[in-house]
C-alpha atoms as a PDB file:
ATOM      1  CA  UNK A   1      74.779 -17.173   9.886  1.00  0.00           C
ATOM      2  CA  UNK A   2      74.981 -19.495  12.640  1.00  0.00           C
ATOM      3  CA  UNK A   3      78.611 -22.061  12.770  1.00  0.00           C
ATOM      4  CA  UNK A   4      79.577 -24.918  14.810  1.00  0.00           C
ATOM      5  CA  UNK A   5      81.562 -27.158  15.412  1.00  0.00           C
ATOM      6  CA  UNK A   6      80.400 -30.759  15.793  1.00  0.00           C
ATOM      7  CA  UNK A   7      81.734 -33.124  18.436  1.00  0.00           C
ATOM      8  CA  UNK A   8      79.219 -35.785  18.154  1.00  0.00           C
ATOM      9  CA  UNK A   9      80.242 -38.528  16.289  1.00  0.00           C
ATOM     10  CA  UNK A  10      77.561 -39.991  14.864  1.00  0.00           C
ATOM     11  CA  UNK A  11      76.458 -36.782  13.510  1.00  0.00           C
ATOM     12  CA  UNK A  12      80.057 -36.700  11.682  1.00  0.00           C
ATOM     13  CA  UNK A  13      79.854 -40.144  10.577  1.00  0.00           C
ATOM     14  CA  UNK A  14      76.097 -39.294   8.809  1.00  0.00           C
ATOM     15  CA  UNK A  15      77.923 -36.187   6.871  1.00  0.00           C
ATOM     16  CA  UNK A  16      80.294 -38.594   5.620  1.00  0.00           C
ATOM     17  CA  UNK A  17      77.427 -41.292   4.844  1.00  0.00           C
ATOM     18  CA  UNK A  18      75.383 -38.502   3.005  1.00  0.00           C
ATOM     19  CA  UNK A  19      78.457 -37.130   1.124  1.00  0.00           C
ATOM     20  CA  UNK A  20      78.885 -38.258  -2.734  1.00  0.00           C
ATOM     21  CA  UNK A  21      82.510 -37.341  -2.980  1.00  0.00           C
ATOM     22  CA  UNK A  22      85.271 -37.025  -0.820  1.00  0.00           C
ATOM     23  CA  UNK A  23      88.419 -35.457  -1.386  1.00  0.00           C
ATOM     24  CA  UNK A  24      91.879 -37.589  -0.162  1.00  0.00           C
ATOM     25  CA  UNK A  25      94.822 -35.112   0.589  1.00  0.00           C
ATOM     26  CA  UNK A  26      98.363 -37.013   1.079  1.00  0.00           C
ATOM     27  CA  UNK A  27     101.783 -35.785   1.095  1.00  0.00           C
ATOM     28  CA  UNK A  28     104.618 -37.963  -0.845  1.00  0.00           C
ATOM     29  CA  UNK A  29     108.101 -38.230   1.153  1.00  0.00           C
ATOM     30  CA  UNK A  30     109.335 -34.593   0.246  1.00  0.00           C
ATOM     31  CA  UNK A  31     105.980 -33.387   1.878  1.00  0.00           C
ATOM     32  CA  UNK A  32     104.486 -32.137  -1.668  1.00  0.00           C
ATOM     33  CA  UNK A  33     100.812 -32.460  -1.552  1.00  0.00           C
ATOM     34  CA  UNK A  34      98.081 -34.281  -3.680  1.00  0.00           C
ATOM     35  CA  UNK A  35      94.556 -33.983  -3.106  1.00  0.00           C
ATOM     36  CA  UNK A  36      92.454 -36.458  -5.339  1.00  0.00           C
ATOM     37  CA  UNK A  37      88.346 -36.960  -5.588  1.00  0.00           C
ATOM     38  CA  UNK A  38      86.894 -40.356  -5.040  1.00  0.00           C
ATOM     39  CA  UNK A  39      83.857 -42.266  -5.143  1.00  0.00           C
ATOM     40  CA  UNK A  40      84.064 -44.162  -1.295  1.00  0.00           C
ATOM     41  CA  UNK A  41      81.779 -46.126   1.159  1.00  0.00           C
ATOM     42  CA  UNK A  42      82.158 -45.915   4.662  1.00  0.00           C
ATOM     43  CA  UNK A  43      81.303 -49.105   6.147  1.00  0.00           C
ATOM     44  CA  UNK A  44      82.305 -50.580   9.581  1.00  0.00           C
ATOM     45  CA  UNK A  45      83.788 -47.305  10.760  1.00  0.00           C
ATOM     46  CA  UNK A  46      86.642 -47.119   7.656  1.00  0.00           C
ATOM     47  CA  UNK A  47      86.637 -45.184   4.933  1.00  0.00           C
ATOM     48  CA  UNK A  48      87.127 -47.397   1.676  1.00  0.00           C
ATOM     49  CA  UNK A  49      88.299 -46.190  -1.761  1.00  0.00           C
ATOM     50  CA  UNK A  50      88.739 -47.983  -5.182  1.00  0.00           C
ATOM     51  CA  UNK A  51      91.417 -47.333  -7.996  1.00  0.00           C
ATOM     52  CA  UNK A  52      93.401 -48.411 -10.461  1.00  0.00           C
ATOM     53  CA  UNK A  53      96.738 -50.323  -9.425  1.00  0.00           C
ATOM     54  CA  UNK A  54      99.051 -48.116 -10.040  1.00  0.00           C
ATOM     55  CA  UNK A  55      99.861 -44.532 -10.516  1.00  0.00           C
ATOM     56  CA  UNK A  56     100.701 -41.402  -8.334  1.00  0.00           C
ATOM     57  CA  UNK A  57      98.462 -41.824  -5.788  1.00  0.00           C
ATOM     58  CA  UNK A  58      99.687 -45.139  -4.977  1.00  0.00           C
ATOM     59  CA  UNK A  59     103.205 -44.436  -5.327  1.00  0.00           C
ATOM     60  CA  UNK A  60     102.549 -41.728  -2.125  1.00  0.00           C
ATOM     61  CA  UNK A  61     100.032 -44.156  -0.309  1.00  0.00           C
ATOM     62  CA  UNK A  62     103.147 -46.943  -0.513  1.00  0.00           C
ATOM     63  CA  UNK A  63     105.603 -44.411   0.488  1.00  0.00           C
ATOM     64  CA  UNK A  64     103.397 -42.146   3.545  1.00  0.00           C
ATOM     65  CA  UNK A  65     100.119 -43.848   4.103  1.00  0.00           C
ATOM     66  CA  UNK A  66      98.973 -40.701   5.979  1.00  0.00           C
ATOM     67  CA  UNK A  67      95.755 -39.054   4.656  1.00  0.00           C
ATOM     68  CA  UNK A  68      93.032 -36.575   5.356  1.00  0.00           C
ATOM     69  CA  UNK A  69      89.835 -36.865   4.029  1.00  0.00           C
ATOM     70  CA  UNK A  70      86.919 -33.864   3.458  1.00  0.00           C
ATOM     71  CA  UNK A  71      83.483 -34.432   2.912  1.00  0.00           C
ATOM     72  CA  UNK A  72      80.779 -31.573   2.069  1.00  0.00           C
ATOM     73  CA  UNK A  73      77.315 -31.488   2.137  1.00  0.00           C
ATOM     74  CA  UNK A  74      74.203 -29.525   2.236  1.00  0.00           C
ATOM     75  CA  UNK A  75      75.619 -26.691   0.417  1.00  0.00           C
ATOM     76  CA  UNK A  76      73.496 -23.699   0.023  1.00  0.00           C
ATOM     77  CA  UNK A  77      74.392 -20.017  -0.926  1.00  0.00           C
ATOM     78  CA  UNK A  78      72.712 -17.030   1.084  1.00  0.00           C
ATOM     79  CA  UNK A  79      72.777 -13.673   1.894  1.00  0.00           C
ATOM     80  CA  UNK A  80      71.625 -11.218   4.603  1.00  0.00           C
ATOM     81  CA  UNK A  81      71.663  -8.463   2.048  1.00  0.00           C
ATOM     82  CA  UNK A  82      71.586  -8.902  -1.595  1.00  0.00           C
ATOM     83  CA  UNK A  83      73.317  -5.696  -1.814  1.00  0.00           C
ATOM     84  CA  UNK A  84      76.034  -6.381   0.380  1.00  0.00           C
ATOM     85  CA  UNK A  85      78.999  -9.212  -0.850  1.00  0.00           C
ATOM     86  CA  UNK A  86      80.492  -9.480   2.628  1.00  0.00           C
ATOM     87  CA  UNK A  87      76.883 -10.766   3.663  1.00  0.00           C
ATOM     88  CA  UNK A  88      76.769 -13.487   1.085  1.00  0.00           C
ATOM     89  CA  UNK A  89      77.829 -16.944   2.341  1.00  0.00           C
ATOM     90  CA  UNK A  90      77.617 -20.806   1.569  1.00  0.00           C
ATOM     91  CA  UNK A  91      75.667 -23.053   4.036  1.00  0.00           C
ATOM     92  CA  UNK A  92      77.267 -26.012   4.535  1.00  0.00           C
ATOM     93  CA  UNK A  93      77.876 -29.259   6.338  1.00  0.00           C
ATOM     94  CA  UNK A  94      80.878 -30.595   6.594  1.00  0.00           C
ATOM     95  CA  UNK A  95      84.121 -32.973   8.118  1.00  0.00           C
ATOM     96  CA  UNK A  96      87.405 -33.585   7.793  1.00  0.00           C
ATOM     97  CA  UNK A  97      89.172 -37.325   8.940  1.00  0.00           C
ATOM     98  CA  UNK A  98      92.388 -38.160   9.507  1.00  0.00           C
ATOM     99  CA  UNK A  99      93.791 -41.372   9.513  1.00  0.00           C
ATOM    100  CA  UNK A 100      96.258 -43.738   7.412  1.00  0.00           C
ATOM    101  CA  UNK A 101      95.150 -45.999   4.641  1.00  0.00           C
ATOM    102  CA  UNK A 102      95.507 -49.471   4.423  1.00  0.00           C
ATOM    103  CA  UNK A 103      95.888 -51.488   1.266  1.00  0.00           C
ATOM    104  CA  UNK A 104      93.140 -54.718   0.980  1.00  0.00           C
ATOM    105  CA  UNK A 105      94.698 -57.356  -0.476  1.00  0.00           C
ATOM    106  CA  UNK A 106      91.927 -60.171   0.168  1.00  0.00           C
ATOM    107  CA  UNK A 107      89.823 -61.105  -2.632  1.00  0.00           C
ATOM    108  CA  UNK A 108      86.839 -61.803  -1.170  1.00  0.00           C
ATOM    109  CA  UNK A 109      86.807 -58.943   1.164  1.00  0.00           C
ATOM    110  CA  UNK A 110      87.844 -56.598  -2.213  1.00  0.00           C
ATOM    111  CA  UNK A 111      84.366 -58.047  -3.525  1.00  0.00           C
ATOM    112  CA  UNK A 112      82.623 -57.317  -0.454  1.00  0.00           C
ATOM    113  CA  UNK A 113      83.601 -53.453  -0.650  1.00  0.00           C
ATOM    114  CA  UNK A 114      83.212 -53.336  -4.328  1.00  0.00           C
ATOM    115  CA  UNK A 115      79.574 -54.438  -3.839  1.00  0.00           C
ATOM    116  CA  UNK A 116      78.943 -52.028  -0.987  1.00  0.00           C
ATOM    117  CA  UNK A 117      80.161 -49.336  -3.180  1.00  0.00           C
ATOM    118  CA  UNK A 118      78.139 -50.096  -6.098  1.00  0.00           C
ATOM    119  CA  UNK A 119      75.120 -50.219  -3.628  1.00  0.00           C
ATOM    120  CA  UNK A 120      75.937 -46.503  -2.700  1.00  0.00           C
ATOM    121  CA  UNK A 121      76.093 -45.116  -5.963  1.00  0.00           C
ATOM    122  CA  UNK A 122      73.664 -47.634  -8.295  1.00  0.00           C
ATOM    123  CA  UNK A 123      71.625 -48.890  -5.275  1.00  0.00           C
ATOM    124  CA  UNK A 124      72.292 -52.838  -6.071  1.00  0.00           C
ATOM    125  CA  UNK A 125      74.683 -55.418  -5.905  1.00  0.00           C
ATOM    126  CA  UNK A 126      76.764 -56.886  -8.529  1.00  0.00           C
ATOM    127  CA  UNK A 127      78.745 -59.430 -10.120  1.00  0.00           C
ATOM    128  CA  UNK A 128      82.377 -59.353 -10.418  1.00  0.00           C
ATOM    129  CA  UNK A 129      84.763 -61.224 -12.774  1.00  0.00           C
ATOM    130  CA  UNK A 130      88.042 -61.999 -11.319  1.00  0.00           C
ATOM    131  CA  UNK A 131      90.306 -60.330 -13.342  1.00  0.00           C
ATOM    132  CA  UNK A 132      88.347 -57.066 -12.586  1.00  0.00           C
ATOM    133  CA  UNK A 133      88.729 -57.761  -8.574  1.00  0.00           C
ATOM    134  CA  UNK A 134      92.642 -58.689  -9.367  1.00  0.00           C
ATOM    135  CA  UNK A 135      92.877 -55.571 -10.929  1.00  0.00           C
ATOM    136  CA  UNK A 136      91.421 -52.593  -8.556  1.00  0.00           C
ATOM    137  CA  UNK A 137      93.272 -51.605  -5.666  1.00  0.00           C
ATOM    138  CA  UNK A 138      90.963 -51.333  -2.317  1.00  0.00           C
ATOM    139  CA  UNK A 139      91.612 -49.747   0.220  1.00  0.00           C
ATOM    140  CA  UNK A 140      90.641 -48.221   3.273  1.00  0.00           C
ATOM    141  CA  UNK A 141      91.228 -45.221   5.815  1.00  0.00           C
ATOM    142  CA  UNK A 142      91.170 -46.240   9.470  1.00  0.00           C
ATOM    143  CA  UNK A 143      89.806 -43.055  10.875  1.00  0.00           C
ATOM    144  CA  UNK A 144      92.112 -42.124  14.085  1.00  0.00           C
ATOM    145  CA  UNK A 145      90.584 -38.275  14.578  1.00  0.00           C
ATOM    146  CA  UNK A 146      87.095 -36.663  12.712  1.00  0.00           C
ATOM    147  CA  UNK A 147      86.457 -32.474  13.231  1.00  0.00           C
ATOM    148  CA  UNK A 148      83.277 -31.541  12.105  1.00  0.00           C
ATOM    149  CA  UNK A 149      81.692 -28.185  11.084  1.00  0.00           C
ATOM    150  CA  UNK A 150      77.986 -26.374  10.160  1.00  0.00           C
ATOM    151  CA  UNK A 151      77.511 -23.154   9.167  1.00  0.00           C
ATOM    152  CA  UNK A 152      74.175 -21.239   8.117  1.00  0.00           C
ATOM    153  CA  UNK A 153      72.352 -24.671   9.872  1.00  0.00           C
ATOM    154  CA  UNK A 154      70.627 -24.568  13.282  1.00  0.00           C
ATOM    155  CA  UNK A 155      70.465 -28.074  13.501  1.00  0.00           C
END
């Protein structure tokens, strides 16, 4: 199968666009990692994430706002011969950003993300109380490098 590594940007920015999930890794101050899943948007060039106020992930965010991000897609399993395991092999499409996150602390701009999120994942706006706003953490991931990869894919 056929792998590369991508070095045009856009291309890397619509793998993260098509991606449902994307996994966060962070390290807390004694350099112990924590990778968590997360619904996200990216939207003007950042990476934004939603979740409650407080709990691990925040407490390692406050502490070393450092974070990779991975995002998949395309994946496909294949073979050259069905007989053979060390032909067998997943097609995929995929990149990996670095960058720091940055807590969002104004409301209406907390709205603003919510919404775009929703749109992603229920295709429409909606209509937030403020308590719920007050109560989700936003943030976002200011990208500073993106790698990129395909196997099994010509283009």
């Amino acid at each position: 199968m056929i792998r590369r590594n991508l070095t045009n940007k856009q291309e890397m920015e619509s793998i993260i666009g098509k991606s449902e999930i994307c996994h966060v890794g962070m390290c807390d101050l004694q350099c112990n990692p924590y990778v968590v899943p997360f619904n996200f948007v990216f939207y003007e060039g950042y990476i934004y994430l939603h979740s409650a106020m407080e709990g691990k992930k925040i407490d390692i965010l406050k502490q070393n706002n450092k974070v990779s991000a991975v995002f998949s897609i395309d994946h496909q399993i294949g073979y050259r011969d069905e007989e053979v395991a060390c032909s067998w092999g997943m097609r995929y499409r995929s990149v990996m950003a670095y960058g720091k996150a940055e807590f969002i602390d104004d409301y209406d701009k907390k709205v603003e993300v919510l919404n775009c999120i929703m749109k992603k994942y229920a295709g429409r706006e909606f209509t937030f109380g403020k308590p719920a706003v007050m109560n989700v953490n936003i943030y976002r991931i200011a990208i500073e490098e993106m790698t990129g990869r395909v196997y099994g894919y010509t283009l």
